[in-house]
Protein backbone atom coordinates (compact mmCIF):
# COMPACT_ATOMS: atom_id res chain seq x y z
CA UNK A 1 1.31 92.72 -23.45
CA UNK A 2 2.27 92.49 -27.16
CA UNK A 3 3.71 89.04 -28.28
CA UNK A 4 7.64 90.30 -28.69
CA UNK A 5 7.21 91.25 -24.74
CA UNK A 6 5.93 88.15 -24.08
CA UNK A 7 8.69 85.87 -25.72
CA UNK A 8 11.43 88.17 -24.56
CA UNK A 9 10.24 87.67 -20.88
CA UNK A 10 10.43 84.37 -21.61
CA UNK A 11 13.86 84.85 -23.15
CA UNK A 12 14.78 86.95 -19.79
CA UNK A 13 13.20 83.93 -17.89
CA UNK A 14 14.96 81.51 -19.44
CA UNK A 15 18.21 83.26 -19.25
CA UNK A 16 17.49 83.85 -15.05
CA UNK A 17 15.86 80.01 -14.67
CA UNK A 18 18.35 77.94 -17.38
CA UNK A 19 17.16 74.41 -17.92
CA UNK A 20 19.98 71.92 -19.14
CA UNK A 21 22.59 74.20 -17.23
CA UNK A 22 25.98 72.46 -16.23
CA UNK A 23 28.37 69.56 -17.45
CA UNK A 24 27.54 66.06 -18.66
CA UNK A 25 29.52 63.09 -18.19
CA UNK A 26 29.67 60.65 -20.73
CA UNK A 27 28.53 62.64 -23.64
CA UNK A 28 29.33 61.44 -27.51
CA UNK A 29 29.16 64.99 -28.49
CA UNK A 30 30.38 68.17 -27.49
CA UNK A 31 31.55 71.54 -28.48
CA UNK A 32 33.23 74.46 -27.46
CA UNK A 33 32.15 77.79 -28.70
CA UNK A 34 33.11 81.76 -27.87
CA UNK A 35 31.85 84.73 -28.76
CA UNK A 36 35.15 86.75 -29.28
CA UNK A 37 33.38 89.94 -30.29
CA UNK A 38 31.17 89.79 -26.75
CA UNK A 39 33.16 87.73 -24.50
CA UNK A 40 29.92 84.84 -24.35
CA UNK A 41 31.48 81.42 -24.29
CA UNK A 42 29.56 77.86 -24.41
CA UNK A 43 30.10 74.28 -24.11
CA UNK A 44 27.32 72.00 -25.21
CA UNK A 45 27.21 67.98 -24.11
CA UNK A 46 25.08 65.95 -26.21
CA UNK A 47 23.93 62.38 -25.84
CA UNK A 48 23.04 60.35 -28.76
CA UNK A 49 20.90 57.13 -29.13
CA UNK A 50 19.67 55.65 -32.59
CA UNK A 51 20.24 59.01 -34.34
CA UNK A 52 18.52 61.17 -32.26
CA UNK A 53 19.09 63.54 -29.08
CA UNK A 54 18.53 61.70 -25.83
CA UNK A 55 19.99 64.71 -23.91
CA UNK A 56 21.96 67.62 -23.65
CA UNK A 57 23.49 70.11 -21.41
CA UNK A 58 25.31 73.32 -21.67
CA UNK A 59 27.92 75.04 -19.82
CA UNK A 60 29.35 78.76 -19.96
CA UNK A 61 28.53 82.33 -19.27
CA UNK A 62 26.94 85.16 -21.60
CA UNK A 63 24.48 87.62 -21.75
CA UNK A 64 20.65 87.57 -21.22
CA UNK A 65 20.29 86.57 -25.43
CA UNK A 66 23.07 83.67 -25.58
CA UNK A 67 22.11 82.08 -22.17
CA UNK A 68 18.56 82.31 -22.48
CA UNK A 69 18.58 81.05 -26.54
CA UNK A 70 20.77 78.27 -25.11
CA UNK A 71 17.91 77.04 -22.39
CA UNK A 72 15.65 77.63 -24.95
CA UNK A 73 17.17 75.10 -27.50
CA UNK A 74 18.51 73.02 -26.06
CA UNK A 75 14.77 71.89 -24.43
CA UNK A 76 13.97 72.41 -27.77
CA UNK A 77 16.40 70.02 -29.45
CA UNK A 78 15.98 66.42 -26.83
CA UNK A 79 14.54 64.16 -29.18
CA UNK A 80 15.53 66.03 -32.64
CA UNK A 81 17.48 63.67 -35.02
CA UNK A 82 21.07 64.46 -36.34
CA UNK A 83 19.84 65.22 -39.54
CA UNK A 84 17.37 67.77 -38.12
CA UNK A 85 19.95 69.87 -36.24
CA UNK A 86 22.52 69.49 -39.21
CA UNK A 87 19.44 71.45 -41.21
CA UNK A 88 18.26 73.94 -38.28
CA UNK A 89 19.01 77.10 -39.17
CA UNK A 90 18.65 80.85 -37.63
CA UNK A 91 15.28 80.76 -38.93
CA UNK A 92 14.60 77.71 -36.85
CA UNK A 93 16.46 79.24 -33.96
CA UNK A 94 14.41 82.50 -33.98
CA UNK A 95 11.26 80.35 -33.58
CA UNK A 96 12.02 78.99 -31.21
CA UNK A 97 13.59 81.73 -29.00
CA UNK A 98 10.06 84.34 -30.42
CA UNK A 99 12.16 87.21 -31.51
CA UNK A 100 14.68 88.66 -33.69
CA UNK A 101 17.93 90.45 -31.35
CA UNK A 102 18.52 92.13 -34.65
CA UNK A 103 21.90 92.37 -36.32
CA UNK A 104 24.10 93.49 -33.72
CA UNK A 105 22.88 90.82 -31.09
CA UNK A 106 22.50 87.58 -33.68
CA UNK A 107 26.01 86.31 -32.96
CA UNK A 108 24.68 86.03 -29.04
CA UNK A 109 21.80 84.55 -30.47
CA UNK A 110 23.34 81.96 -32.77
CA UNK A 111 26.21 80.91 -30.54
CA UNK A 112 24.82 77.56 -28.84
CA UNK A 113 22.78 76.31 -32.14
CA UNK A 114 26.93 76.49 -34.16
CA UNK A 115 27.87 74.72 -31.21
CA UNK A 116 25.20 72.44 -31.06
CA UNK A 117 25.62 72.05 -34.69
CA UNK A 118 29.15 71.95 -35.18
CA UNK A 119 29.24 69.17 -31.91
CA UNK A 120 26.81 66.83 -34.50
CA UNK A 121 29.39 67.09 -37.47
CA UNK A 122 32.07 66.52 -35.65
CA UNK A 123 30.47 63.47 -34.29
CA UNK A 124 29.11 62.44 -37.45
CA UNK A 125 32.71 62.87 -38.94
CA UNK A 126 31.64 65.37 -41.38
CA UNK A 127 32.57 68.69 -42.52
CA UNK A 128 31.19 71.33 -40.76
CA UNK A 129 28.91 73.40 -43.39
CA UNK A 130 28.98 77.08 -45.05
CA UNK A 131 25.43 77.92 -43.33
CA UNK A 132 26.94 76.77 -39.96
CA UNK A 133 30.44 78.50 -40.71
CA UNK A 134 28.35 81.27 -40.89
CA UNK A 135 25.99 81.83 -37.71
């Protein structure tokens, strides 16, 4: 088995076994995202203590990319400071999901790291940057 089979079993694993899956109460952060192009829609919850991710959740329903990148990251992202997912960017994302969905599947891909993003700016009171305008 080659490596890209591996991660997207993973991916496929991920997408059929989500961690962080469902709502959170009482979270500083959160974000509402949709795909319009694909009909994939995402909510993300995020607690925040001294800068930094203490946890996170996400909500919504999507194909086997968006779901499974959104387990994926969100494990990936407990513990990460606000500066570190204000600088994350699809390069970081592919990483951590192992492959590249290509062109056509990237917006599935990218949906819950703008969300996740666009949640810490709007917490942070900031503007939400070109990079992140752009996933």
């Amino acid at each position: 088995m080659g490596d890209l089979d591996m991660y997207a079993e993973e991916l496929l694993y991920s997408y059929e076994h989500p961690h962080n899956k469902g709502r959170m109460e009482g979270a500083q952060a959160e974000m509402h995202e949709e795909n319009i192009s694909c009909g994939d829609k995402i909510t993300v919850y995020l607690k925040i203590e001294d800068g930094k991710v203490s946890d996170v959740k996400f909500d919504g329903s999507g194909c086997v990319i968006s779901m499974g990148s959104a387990s994926m990251l969100t494990d990936h992202i407990r513990g990460k400071s606000l500066q570190e997912l204000e600088s994350m960017g699809k390069a970081g994302l592919l990483q951590v999901i192992g492959i590249d969905p290509g062109p056509v599947r990237m917006h599935c891909a990218t949906l819950s790291l703008r969300a996740i993003k666009e949640a810490v700016f709007k917490y942070e009171k900031k503007p939400i940057d070109r990079e992140t305008k752009e996933l």
